[in-house]
C-alpha atoms as a PDB file:
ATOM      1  CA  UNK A   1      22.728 -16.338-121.459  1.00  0.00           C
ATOM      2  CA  UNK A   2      21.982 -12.431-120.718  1.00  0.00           C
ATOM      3  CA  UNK A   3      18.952 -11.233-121.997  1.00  0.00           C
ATOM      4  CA  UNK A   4      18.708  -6.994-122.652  1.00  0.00           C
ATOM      5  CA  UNK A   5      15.490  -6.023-120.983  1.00  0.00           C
ATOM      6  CA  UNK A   6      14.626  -2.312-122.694  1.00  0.00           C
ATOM      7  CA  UNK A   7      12.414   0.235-120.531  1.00  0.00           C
ATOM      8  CA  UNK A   8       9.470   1.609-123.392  1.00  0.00           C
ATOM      9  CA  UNK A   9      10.514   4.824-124.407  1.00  0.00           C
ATOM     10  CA  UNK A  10      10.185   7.655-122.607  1.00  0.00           C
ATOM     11  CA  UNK A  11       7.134  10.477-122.549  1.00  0.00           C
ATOM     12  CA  UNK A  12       8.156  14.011-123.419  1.00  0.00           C
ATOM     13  CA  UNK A  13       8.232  14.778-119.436  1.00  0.00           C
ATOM     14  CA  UNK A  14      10.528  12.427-119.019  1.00  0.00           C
ATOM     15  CA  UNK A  15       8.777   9.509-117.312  1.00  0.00           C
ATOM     16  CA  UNK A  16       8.458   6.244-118.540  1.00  0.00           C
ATOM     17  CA  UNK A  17       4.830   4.916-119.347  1.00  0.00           C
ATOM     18  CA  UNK A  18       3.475   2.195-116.459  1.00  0.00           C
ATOM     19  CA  UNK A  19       1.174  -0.495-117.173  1.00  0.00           C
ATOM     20  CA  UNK A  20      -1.439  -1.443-114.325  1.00  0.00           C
ATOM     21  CA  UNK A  21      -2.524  -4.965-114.091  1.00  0.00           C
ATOM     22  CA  UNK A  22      -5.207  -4.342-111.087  1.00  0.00           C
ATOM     23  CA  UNK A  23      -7.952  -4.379-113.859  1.00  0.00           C
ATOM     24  CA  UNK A  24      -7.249  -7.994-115.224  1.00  0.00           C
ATOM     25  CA  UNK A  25      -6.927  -9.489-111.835  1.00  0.00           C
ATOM     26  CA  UNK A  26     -10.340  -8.003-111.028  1.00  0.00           C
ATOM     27  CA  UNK A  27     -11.819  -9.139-113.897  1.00  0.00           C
ATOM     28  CA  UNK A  28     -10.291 -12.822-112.898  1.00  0.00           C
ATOM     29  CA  UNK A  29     -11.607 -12.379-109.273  1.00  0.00           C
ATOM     30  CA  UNK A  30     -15.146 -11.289-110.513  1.00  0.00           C
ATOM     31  CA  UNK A  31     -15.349 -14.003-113.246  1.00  0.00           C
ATOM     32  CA  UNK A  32     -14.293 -16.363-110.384  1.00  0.00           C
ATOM     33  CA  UNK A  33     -16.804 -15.246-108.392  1.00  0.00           C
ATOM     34  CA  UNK A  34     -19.194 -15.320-111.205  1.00  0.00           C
ATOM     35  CA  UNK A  35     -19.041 -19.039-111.688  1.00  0.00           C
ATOM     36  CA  UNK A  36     -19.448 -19.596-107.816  1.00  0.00           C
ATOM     37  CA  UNK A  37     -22.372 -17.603-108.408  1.00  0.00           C
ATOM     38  CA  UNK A  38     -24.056 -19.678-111.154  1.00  0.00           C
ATOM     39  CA  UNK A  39     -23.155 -22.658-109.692  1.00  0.00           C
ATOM     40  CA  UNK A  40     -24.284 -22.318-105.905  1.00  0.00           C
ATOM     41  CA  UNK A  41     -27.702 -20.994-107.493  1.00  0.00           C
ATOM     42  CA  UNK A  42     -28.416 -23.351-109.647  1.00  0.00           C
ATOM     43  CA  UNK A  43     -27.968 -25.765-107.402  1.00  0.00           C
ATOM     44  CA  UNK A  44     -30.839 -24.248-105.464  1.00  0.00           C
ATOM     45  CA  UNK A  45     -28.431 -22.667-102.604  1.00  0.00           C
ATOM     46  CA  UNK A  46     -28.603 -18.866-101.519  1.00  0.00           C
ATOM     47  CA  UNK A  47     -26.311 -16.799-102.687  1.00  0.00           C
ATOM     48  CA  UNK A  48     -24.890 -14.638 -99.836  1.00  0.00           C
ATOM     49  CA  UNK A  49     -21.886 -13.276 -99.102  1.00  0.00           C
ATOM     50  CA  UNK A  50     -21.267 -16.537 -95.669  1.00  0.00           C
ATOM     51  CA  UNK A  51     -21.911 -18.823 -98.840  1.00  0.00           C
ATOM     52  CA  UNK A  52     -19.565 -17.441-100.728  1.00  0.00           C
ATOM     53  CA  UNK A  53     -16.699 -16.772 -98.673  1.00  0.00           C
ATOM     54  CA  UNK A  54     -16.965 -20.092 -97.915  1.00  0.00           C
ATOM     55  CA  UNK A  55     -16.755 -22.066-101.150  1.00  0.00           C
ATOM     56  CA  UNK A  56     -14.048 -18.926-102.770  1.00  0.00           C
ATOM     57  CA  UNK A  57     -12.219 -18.292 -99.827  1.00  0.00           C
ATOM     58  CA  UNK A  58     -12.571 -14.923-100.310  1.00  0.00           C
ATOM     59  CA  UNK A  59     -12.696 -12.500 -97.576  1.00  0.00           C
ATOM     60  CA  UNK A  60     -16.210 -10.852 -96.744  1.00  0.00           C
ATOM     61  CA  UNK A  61     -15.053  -7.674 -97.548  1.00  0.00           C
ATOM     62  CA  UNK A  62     -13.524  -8.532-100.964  1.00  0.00           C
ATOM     63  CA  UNK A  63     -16.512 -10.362-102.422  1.00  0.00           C
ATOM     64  CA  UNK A  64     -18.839  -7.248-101.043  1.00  0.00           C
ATOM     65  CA  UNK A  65     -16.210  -4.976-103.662  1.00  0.00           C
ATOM     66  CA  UNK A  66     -17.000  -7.088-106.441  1.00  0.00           C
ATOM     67  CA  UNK A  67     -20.420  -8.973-106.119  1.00  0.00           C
ATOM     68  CA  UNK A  68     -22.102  -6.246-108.211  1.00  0.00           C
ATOM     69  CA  UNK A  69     -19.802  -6.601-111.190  1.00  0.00           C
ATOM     70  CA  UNK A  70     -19.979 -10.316-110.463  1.00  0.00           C
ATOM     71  CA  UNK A  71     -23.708 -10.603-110.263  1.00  0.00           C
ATOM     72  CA  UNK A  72     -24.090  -8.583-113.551  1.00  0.00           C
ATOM     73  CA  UNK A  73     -21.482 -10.964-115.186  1.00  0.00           C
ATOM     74  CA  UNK A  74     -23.493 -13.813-113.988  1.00  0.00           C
ATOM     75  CA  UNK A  75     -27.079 -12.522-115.427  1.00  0.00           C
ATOM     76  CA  UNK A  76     -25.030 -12.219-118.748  1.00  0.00           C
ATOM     77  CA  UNK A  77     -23.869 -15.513-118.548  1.00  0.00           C
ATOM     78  CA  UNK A  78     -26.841 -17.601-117.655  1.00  0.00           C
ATOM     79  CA  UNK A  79     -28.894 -18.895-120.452  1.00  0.00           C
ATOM     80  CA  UNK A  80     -32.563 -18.987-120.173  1.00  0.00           C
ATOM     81  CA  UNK A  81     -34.731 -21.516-121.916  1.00  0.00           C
ATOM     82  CA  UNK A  82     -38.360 -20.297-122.282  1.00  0.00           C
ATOM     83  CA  UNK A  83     -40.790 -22.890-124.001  1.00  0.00           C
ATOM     84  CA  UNK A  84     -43.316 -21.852-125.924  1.00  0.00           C
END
């Protein structure tokens, strides 16, 4: 059966409205990268860029773009038991 796909209305200059979905696979890449993160240090391995390229399979390049924003969504994610 043939399903109508409809454009979203137009702006008032004439062009139709686009939708960017480089922000949600960055946020899956860093959040990827994230959990490598948490789980190559708390298994007492150094986090560097060699060790992870090689357990993501992310390029060197690519993981220096979005270690900061990974590294900060690690810290957030980490829970921290102090005892008393």
């Amino acid at each position: 059966m043939i399903q109508r796909r409809y454009r979203p209305a137009a702006s008032p200059n004439g062009t139709t409205p686009r939708t960017s979905c480089a922000g949600n696979i960055r946020a899956k890449l860093e959040a990827k990268l994230a959990d490598h993160m948490r789980l190559l240090a708390g298994s007492g391995v150094l986090v560097t860029v060699e060790t992870l390229s090689r357990e993501t399979g992310m390029s060197d390049a690519l993981i220096a773009r979005l270690a900061p924003g990974a590294a900060a969504r690690a810290r957030r994610a980490s829970i921290r038991q102090v005892q008393a």
